[in-house]
Protein backbone atom coordinates (compact mmCIF):
# COMPACT_ATOMS: atom_id res chain seq x y z
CA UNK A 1 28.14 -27.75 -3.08
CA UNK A 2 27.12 -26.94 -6.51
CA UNK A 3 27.87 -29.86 -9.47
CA UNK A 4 30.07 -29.48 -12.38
CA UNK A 5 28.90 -28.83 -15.57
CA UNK A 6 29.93 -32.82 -16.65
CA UNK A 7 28.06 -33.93 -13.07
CA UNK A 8 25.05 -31.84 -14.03
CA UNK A 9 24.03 -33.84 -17.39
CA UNK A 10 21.23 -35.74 -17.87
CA UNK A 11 21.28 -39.57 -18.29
CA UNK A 12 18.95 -42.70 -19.19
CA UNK A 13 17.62 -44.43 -16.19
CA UNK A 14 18.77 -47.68 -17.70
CA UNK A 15 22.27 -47.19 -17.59
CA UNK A 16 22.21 -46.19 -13.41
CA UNK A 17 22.49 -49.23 -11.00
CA UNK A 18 19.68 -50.36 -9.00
CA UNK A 19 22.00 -49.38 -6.16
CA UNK A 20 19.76 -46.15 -5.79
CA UNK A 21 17.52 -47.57 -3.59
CA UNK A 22 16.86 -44.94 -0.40
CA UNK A 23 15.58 -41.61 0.47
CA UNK A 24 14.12 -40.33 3.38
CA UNK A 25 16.79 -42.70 5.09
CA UNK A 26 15.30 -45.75 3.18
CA UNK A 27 14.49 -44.60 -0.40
CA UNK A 28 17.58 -43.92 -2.25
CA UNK A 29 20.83 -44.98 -1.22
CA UNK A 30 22.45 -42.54 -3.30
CA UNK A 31 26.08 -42.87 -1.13
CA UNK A 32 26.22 -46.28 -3.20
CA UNK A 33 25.97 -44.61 -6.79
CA UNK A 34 28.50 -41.64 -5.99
CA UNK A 35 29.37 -39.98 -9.10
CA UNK A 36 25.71 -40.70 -11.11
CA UNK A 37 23.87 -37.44 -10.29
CA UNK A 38 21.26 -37.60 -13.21
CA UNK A 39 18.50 -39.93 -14.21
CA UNK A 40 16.27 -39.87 -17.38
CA UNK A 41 13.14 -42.89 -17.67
CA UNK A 42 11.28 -43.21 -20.69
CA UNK A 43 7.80 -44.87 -20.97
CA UNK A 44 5.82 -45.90 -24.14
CA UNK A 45 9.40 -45.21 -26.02
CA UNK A 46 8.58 -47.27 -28.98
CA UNK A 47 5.43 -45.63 -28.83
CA UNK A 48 6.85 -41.85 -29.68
CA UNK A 49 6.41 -40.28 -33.27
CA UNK A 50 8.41 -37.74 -34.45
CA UNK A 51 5.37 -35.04 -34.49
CA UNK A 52 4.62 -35.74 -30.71
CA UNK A 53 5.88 -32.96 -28.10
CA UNK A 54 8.81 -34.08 -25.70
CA UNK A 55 7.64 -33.14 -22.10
CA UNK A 56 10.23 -33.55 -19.65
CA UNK A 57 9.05 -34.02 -15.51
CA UNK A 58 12.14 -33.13 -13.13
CA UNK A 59 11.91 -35.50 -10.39
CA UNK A 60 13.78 -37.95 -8.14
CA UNK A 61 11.40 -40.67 -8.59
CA UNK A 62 12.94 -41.82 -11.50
CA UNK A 63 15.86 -44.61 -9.34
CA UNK A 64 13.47 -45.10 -6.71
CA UNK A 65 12.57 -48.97 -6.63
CA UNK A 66 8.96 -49.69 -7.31
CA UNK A 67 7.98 -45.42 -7.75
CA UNK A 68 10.23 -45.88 -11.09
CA UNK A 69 8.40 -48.67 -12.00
CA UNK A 70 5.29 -46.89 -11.15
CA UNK A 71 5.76 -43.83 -12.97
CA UNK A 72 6.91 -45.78 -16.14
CA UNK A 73 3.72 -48.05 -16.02
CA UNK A 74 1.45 -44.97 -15.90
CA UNK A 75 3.75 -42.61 -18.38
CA UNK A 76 3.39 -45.46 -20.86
CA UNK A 77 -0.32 -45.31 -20.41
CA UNK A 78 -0.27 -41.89 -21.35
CA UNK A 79 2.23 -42.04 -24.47
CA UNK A 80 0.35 -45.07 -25.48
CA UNK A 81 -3.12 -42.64 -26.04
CA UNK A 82 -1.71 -39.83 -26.79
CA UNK A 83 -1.03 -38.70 -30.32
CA UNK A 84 0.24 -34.86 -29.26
CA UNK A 85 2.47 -35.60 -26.65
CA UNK A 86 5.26 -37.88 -25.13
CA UNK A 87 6.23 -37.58 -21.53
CA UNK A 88 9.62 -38.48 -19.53
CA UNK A 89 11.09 -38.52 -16.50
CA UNK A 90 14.39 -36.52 -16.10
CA UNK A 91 16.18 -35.38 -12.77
CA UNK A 92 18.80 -36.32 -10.33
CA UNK A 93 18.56 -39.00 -7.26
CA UNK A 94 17.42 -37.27 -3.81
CA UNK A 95 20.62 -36.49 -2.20
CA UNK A 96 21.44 -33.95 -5.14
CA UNK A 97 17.93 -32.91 -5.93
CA UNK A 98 17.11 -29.66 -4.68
CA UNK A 99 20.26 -28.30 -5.17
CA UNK A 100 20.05 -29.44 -8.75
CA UNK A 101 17.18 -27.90 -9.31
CA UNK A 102 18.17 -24.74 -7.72
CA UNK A 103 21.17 -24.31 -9.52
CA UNK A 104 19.41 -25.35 -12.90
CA UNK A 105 16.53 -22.92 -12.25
CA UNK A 106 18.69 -19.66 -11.58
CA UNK A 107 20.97 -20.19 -14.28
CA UNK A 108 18.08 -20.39 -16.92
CA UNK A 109 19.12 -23.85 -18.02
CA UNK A 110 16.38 -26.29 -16.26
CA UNK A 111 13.17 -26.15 -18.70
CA UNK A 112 11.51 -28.97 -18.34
CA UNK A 113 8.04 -28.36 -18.54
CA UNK A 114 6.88 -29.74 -15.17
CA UNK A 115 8.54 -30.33 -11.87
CA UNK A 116 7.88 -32.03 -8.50
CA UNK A 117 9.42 -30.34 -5.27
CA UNK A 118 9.81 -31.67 -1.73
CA UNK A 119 7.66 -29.63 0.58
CA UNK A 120 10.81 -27.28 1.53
CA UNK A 121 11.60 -26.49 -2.40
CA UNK A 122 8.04 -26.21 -2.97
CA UNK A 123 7.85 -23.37 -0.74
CA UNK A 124 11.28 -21.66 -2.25
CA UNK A 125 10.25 -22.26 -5.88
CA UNK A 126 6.56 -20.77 -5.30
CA UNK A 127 7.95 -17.57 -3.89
CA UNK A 128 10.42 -17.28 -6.55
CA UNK A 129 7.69 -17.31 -8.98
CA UNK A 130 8.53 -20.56 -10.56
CA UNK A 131 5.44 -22.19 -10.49
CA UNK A 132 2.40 -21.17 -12.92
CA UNK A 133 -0.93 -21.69 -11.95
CA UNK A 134 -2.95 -25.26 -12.38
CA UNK A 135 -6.29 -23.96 -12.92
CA UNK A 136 -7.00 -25.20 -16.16
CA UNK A 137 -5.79 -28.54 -15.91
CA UNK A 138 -7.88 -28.94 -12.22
CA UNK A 139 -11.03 -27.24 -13.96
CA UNK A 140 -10.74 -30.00 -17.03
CA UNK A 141 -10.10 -32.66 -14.95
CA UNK A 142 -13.18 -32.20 -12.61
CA UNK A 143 -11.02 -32.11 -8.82
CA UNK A 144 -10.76 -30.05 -6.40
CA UNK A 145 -7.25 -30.63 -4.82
CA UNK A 146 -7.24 -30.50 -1.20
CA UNK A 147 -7.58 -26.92 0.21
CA UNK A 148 -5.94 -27.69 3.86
CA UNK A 149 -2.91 -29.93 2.23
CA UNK A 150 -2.53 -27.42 -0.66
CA UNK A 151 -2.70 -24.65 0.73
CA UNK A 152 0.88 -23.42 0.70
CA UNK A 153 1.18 -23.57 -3.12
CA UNK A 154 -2.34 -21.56 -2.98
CA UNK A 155 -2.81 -18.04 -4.12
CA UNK A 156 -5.36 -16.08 -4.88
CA UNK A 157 -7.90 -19.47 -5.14
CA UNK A 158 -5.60 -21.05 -7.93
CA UNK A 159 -3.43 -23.96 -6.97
CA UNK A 160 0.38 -23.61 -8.07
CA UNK A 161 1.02 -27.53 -7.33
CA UNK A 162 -1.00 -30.76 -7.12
CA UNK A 163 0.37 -33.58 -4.94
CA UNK A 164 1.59 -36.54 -6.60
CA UNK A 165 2.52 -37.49 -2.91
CA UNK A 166 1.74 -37.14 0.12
CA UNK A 167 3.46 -39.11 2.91
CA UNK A 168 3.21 -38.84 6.93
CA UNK A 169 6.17 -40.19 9.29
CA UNK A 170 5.16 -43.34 11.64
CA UNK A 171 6.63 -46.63 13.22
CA UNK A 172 7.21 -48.91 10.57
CA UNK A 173 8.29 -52.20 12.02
CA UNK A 174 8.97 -55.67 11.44
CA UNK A 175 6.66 -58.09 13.45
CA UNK A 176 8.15 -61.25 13.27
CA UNK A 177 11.08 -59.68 14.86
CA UNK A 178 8.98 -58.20 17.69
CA UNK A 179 6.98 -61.09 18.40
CA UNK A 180 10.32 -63.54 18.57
CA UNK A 181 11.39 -60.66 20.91
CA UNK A 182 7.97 -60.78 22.41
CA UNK A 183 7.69 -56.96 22.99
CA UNK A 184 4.96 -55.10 22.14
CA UNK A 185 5.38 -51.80 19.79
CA UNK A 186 6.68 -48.98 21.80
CA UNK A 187 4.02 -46.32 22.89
CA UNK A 188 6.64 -43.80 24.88
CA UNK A 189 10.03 -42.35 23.48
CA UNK A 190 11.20 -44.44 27.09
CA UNK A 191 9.53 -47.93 25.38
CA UNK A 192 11.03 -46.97 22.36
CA UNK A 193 14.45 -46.97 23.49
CA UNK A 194 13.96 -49.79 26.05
CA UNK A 195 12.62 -51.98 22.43
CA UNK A 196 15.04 -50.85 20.29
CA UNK A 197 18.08 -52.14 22.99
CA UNK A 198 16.53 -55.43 23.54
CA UNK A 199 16.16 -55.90 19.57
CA UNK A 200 19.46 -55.09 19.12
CA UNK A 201 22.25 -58.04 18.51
CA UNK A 202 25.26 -56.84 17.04
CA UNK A 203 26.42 -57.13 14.20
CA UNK A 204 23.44 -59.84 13.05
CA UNK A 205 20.52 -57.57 13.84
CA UNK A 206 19.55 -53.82 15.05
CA UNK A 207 16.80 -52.53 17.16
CA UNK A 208 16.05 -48.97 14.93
CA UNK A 209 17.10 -47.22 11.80
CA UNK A 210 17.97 -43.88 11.14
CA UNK A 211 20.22 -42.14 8.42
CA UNK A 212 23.82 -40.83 10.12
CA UNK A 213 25.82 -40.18 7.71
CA UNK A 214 27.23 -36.67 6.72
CA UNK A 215 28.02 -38.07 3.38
CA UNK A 216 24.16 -38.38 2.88
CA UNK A 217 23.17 -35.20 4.59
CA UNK A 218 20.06 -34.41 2.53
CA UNK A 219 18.36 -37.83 3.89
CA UNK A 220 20.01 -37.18 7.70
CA UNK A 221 18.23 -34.24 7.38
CA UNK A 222 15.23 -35.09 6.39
CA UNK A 223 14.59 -37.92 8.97
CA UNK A 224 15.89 -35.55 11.47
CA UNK A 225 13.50 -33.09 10.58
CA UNK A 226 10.60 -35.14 11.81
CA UNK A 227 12.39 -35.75 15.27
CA UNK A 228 11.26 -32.86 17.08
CA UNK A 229 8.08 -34.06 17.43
CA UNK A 230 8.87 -36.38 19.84
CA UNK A 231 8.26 -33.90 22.80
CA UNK A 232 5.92 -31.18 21.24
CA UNK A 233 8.88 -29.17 19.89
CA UNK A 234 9.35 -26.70 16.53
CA UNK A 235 12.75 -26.18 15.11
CA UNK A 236 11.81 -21.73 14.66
CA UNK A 237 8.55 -19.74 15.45
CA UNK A 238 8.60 -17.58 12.75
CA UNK A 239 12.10 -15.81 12.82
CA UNK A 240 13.41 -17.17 15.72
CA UNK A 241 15.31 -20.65 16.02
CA UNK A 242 14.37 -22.72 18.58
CA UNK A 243 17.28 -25.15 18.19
CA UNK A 244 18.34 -25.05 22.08
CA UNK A 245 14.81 -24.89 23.26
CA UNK A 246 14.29 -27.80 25.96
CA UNK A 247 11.99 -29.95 23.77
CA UNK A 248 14.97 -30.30 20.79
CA UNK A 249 17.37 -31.04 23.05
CA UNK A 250 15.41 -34.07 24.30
CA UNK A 251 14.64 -35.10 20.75
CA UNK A 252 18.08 -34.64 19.96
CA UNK A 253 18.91 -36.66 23.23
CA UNK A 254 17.25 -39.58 22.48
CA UNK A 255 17.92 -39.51 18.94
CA UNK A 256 21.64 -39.75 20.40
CA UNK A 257 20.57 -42.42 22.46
CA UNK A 258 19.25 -44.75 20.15
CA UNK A 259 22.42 -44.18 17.93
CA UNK A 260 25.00 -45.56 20.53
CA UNK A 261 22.47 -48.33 21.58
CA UNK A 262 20.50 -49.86 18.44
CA UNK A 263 21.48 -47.90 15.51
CA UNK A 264 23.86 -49.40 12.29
CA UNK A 265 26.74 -46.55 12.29
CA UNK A 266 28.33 -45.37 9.13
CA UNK A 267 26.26 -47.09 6.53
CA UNK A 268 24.48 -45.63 3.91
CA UNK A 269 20.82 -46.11 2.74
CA UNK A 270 21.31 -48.60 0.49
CA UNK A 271 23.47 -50.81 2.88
CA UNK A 272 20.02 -49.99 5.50
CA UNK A 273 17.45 -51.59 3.07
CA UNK A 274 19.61 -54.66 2.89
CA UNK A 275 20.06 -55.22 6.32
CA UNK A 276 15.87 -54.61 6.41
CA UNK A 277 14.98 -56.54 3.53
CA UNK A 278 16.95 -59.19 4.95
CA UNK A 279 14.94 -58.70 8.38
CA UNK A 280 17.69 -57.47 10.63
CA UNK A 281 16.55 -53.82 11.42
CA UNK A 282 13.47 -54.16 13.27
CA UNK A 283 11.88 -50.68 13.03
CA UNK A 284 12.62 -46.73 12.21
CA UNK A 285 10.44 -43.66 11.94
CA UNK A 286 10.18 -44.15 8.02
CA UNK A 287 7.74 -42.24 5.85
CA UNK A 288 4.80 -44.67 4.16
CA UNK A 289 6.82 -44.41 0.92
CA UNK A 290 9.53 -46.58 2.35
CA UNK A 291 6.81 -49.65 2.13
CA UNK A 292 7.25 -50.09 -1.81
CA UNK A 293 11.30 -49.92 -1.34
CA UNK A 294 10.98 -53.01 0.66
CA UNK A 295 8.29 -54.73 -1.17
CA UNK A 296 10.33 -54.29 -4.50
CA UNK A 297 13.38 -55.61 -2.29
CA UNK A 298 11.85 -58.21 -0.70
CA UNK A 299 7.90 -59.64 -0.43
CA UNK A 300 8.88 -62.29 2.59
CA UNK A 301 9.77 -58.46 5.17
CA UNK A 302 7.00 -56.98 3.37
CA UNK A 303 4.62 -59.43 4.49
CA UNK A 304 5.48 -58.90 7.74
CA UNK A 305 5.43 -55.50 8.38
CA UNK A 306 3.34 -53.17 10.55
CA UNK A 307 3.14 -49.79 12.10
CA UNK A 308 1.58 -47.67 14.97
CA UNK A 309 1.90 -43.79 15.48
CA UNK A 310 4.93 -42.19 16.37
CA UNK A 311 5.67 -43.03 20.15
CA UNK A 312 4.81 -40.47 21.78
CA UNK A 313 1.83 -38.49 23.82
CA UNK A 314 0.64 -36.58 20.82
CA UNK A 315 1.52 -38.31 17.66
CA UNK A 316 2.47 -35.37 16.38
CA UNK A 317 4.18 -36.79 13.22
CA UNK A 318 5.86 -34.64 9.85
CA UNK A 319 3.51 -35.18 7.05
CA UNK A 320 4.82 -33.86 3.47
CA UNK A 321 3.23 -33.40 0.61
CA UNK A 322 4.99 -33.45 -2.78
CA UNK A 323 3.53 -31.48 -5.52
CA UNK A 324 3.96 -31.57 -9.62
CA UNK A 325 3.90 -27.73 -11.24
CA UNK A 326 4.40 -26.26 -14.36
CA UNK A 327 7.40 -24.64 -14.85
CA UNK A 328 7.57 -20.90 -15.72
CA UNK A 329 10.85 -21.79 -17.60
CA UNK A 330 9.06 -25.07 -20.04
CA UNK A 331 8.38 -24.53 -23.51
CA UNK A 332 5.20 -26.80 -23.40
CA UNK A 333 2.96 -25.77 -21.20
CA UNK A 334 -0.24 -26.21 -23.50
CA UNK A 335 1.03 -30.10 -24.19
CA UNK A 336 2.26 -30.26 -20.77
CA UNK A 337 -1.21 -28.81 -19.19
CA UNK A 338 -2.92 -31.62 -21.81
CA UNK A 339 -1.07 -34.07 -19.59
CA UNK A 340 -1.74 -33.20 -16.37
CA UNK A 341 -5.62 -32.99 -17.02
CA UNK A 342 -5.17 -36.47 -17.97
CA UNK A 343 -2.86 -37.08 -14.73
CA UNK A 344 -5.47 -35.73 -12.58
CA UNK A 345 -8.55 -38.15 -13.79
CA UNK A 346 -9.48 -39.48 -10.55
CA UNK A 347 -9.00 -42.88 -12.21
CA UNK A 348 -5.33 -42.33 -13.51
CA UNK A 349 -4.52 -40.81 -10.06
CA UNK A 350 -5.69 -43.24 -8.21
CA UNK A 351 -3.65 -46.11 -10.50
CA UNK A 352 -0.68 -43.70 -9.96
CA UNK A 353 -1.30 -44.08 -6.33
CA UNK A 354 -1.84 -47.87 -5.75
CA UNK A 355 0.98 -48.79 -8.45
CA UNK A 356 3.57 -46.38 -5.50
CA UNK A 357 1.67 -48.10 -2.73
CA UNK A 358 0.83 -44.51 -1.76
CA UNK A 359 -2.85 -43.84 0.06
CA UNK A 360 -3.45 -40.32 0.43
CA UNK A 361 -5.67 -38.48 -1.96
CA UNK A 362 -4.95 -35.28 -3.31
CA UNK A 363 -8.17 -34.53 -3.64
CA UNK A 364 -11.29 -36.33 -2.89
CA UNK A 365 -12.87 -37.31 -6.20
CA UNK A 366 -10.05 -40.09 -5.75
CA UNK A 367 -11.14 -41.50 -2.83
CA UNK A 368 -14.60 -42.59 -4.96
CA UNK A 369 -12.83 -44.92 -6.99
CA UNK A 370 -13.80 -48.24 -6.27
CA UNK A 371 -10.44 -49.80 -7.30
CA UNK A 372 -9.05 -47.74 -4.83
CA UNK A 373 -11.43 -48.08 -2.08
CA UNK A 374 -10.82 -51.86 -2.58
CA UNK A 375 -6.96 -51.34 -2.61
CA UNK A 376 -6.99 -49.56 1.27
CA UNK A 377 -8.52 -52.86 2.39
CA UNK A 378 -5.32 -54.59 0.92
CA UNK A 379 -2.49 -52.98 3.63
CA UNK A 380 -1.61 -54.55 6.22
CA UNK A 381 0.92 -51.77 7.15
CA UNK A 382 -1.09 -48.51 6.98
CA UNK A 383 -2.69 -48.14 10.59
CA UNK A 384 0.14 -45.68 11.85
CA UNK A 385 0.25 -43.64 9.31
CA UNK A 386 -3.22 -42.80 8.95
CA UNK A 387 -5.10 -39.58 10.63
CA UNK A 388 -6.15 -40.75 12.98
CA UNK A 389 -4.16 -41.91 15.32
CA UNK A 390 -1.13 -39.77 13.75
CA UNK A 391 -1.35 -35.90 13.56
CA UNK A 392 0.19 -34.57 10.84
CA UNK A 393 2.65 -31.55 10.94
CA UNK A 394 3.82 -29.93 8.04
CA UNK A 395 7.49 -28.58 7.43
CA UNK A 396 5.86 -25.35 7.57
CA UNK A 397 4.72 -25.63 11.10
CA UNK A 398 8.16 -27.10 12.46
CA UNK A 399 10.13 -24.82 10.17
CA UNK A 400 8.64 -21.10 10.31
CA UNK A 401 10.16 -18.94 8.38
CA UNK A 402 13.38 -21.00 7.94
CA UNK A 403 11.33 -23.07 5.65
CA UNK A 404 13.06 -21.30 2.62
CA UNK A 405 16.35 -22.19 4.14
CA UNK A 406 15.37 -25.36 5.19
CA UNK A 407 18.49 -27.00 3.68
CA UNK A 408 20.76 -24.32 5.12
CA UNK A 409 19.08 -24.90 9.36
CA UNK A 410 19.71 -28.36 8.44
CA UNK A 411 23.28 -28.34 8.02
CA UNK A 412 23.90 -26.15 11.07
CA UNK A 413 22.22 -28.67 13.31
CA UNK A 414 23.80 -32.08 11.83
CA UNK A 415 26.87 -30.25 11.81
CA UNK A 416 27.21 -29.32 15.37
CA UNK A 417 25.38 -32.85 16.58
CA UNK A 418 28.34 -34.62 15.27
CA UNK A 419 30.22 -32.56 18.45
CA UNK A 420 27.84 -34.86 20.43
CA UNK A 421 28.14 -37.96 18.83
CA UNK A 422 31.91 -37.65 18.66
CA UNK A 423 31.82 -36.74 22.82
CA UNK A 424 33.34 -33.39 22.40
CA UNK A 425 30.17 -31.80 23.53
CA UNK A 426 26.91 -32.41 25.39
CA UNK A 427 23.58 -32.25 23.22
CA UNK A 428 22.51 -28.78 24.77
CA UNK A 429 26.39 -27.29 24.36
CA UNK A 430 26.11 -28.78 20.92
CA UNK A 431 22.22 -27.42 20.26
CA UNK A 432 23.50 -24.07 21.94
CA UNK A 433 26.30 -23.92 19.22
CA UNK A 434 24.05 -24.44 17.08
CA UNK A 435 21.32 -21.68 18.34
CA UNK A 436 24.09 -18.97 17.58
CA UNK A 437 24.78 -20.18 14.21
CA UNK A 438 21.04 -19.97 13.06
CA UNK A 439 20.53 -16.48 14.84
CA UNK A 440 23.21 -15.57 12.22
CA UNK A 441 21.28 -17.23 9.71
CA UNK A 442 17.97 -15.37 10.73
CA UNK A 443 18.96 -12.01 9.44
CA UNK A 444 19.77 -13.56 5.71
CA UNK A 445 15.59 -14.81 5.32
């Protein structure tokens, strides 16, 4: 649904509630801020001159608990030294992002001079011919961004997007829970479920987390996403949907399962990190970047959390990388080029990095930086979602061509699950609804 043109303004960060606190069904609870759709953050503010160049980064980072902080930290680094430029963060919280952005970039009015994309909008905004090329800030920086992780923002040798993060799906849970329980951490989707039941004690505790909510659809869908991994499955080859294929409807199935057993219905994401930060979820399939939501909430849970590889035979697991590009549409892109160089210094990237909690690279000059090889000793929490023992599985591979309608598969499938959860329908009737739907959708990629 597309905002109205009062819902689509842009406002400071410091007058939105620090109610935003969960995407990715843990990163921006953006059900308990309905009606703020914009956020602005400025670093280094008393910093700015008058001559300096206003650079603007659309992003959703900017009400995320601890990545706010951690962009401001490192923005004000940058205003601080620079005497061209200042730089801040603009955009709208997750749930409203991409079609924000969307919106913003077809009608000609969205010109700030850099933006970061999901994986899915990445791919959309690339083949629209948003995105300009990054060679010269990569060349004056010295990196060499990640071919294999890159490579779908890749053309022609010259990289359209660097990753200011990357994040891989695992088993994030809490092990003083587990151990009180005295159950080890689930291996097989059947431990999984078998955990999550005994960890459940309603209402005072819950055995898993996972966004259900229609109200929140963007971070339903984006946890659900990752589900089909659990038995080896794609949601499309190429052109075809796969939607009813045997190994979604078990994902779905268990998904379903886990939802009656052990799952908080009808909250939203911010409600879920309180119930977690106050130690009564006791694990979820959460993406790495959910770690600095609950250390910002809470250091006692943060202590005390762990993780292993998705539960299952493959640990197949999504893994999504989040690039920054210049915007055909920005008026800046010399100052805003001058920036990025300077983002891309293995050193700045790699405070960027620790300051999110993050631990991927973008590109191996990073990984040399001693601060940062010191700071992967520090966490406690990272085993499951490193490579190995997880595999990592783009949206690209679980997507095919429905990639660039990501959004649009998305709805069709949460849409027609609620026929299961509301026991109209089986899974596969509801999956097989479904199937139809997206054949229709096929012939509009």
């Amino acid at each position: 649904m597309l905002m109205s043109k009062k819902e689509n303004k842009t406002v400071d960060a410091l007058e939105i509630t620090n109610a935003t606190v969960g995407r990715r069904g843990f990163i921006k609870g953006a059900g308990a801020v309905a009606g703020t759709v914009a956020v602005g953050s400025v670093a280094g503010a008393t910093t700015a001159k008058a001559a300096k160049t206003q650079l603007n980064i659309t992003t959703w980072m900017g009400v995320e608990p601890g990545r706010k902080e951690a962009w401001e930290s490192v923005l004000g680094k940058f205003n601080a030294q620079s005497t061209t430029s200042e730089v801040k963060l603009t955009g709208w919280p997750f749930a409203q992002y991409v079609n924000q952005v969307l919106t913003g970039l077809e009608a000609g009015t969205l010109t700030d001079d850099l933006i970061m994309s999901t994986p899915d909008l990445a791919v959309r905004l690339f083949k629209s011919g948003y995105f300009l090329p990054l060679t010269d800030a990569v060349k004056a920086a010295g990196v060499t961004p990640n071919p294999k992780i890159h490579a779908y923002v890749t053309k022609d040798g010259a990289c359209y997007g660097v990753s200011i993060v990357t994040v891989n799906f695992g088993l994030l849970y809490n092990s003083e829970l587990f151990s009180k329980a005295k159950i080890k951490p689930p291996t097989t989707p059947e431990e999984l479920l078998a955990a999550a039941k005994k960890l459940t004690k309603k209402p005072n505790q819950y055995g898993f987390w996972h966004p259900n909510i229609m109200a929140e659809q963007g971070d339903f869908w984006f946890n659900m996403q990752n589900w089909v991994n659990m038995y080896d499955g794609v949601w499309a080859v190429g052109k075809t949907p796969k939607a009813n294929s045997p190994q979604v409807v078990k994902a779905m199935q268990l998904w379903l399962d886990l939802y009656n057993a052990a799952i908080p219905k009808g909250i939203n994401n911010a409600a879920a990190v309180q119930l977690a930060a106050n130690g009564r979820i006791a694990q979820g399939f959460w993406v790495s970047a959910a770690v600095n939501v609950l250390k910002s909430t809470n250091e006692a849970v943060y202590a005390k959390l762990r993780s292993v590889a998705l539960p299952h035979a493959s640990h197949k697991a999504a893994s999504r990388v989040h690039p920054i590009s210049l915007n055909k549409l920005g008026k800046n892109k010399a100052a805003a080029t001058e920036f990025l160089t300077w983002l891309f210094k293995p050193e700045n990237m790699a405070d960027l990095t620790m300051q999110c909690l993050d631990f991927i690279p973008p590109f191996p000059e990073m990984a040399n930086v001693p601060a940062f090889k010191a700071y992967l000793k520090t966490l406690p929490w990272i085993d499951g979602f490193l490579t190995p023992p997880s595999v990592p599985i783009t949206p690209m591979d679980m997507m095919g061509d429905f990639i660039t309608k990501s959004d649009e598969y998305g709805t069709i499938i949460l849409t027609n699950l609620q026929s299961a959860v509301n026991k109209k329908k089986t899974v596969k009737q509801a999956m097989d609804q479904a199937q139809k739907e997206l054949l229709v959708l096929a012939t509009k990629l």
